[in-house]
Protein backbone atom coordinates (compact mmCIF):
# COMPACT_ATOMS: atom_id res chain seq x y z
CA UNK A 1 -4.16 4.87 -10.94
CA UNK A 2 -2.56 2.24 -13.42
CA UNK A 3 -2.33 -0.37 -10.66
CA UNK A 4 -3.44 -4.31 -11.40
CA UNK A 5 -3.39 -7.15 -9.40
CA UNK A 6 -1.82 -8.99 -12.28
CA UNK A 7 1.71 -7.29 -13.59
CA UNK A 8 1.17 -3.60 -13.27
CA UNK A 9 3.65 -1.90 -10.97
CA UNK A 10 2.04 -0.10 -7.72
CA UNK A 11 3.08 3.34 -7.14
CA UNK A 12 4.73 3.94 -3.92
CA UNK A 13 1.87 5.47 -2.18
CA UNK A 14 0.01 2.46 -2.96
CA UNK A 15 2.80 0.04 -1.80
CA UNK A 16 3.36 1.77 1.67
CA UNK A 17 -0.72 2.01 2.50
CA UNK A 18 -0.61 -1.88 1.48
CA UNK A 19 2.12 -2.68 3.96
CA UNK A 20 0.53 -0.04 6.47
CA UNK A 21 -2.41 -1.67 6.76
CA UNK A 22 -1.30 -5.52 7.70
CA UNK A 23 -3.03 -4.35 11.05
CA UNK A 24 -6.11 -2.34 11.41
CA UNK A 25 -5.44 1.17 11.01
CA UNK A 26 -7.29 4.38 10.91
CA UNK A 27 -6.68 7.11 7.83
CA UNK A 28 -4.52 9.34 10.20
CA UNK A 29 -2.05 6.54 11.50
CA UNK A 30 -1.44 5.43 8.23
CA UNK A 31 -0.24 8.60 7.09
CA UNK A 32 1.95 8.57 10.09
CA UNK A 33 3.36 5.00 9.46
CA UNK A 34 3.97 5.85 5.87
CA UNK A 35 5.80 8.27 6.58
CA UNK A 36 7.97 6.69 9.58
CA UNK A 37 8.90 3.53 7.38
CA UNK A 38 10.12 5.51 4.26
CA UNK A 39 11.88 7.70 6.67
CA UNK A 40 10.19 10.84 6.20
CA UNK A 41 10.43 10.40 2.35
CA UNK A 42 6.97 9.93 1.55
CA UNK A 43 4.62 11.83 3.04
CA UNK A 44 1.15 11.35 1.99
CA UNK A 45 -1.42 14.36 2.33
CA UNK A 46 -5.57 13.16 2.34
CA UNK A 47 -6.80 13.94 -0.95
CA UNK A 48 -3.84 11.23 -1.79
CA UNK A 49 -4.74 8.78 0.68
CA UNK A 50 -7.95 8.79 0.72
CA UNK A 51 -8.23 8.42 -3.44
CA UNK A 52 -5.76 5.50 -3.13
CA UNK A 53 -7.85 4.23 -0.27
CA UNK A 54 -11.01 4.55 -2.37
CA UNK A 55 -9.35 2.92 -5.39
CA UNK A 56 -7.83 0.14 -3.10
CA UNK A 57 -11.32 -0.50 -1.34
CA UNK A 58 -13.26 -1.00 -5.33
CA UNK A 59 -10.62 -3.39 -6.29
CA UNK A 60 -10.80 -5.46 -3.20
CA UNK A 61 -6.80 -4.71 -2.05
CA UNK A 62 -8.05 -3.59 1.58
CA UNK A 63 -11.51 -3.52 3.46
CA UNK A 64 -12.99 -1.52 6.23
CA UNK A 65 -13.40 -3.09 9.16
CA UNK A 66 -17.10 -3.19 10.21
CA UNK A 67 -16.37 -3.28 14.48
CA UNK A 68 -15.46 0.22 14.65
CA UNK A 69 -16.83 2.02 17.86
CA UNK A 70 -16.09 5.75 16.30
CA UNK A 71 -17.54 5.27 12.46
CA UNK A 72 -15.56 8.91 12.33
CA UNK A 73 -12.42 6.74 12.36
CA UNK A 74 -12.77 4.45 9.59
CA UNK A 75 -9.85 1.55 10.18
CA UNK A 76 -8.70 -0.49 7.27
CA UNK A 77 -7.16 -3.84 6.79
CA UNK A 78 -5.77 -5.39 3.77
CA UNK A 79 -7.16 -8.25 1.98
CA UNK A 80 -6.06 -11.44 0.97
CA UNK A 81 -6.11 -10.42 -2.48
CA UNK A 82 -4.31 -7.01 -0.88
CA UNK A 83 -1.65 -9.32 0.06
CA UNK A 84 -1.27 -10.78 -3.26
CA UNK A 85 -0.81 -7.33 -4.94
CA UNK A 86 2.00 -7.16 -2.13
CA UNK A 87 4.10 -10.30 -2.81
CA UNK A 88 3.61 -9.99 -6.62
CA UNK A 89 5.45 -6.19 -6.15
CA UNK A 90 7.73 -7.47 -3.47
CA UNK A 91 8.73 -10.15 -6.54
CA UNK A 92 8.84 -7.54 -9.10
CA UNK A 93 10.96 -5.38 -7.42
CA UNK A 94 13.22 -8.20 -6.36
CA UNK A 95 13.73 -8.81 -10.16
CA UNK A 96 14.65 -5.13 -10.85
CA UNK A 97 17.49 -4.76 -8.15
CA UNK A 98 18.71 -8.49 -9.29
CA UNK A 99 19.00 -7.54 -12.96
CA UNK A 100 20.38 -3.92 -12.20
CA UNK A 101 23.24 -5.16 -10.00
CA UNK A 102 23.80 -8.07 -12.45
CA UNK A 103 24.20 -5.58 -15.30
CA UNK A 104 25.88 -3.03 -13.11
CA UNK A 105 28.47 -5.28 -11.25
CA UNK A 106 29.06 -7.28 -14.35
């Protein structure tokens, strides 16, 4: 995955499990959120979550939590560095839509 916490762009995939987890959340209910805030548009199977989870856990985006009762049901949380990635995408994409209008409305 080419995603960086300094300028890359996140896929969408990776976007949606960042905003997913703000709030513990197993693997399952994040598939379900996904899919509920992109309105059915992006539905992610396991062998896609769970790589993005794995990639998102080695750079330090999201932890597990270590209270779990059922270690079956891993839950997830995002980091603070997680929440960086977030708000430099959240500015990134805010640039995009700013410059396409301007271009297209001008």
């Amino acid at each position: 995955m080419p995603e960086s916490s300094e300028r890359g762009a996140l896929t969408e995939a990776v976007y949606y499990i960042l905003l997913s987890v703000k709030k513990p959340l197993h693997g399952y209910g994040i598939m379900q959120l996904v899919k509920e805030m992109s309105n059915n548009r992006v539905n992610l199977g396991p062998g896609t979550l769970y790589g993005a989870i794995n990639t998102m856990l080695s750079k330090s985006w999201i932890k597990i939590l270590e209270n779990n009762v059922d270690s079956r049901k891993k839950e997830y949380i995002i980091t603070d560095l997680g929440k960086e990635v977030v708000r430099n995408e959240i500015e990134r994409l805010e640039e995009l839509i700013l410059n396409g209008r301007r271009i297209m409305e001008g």
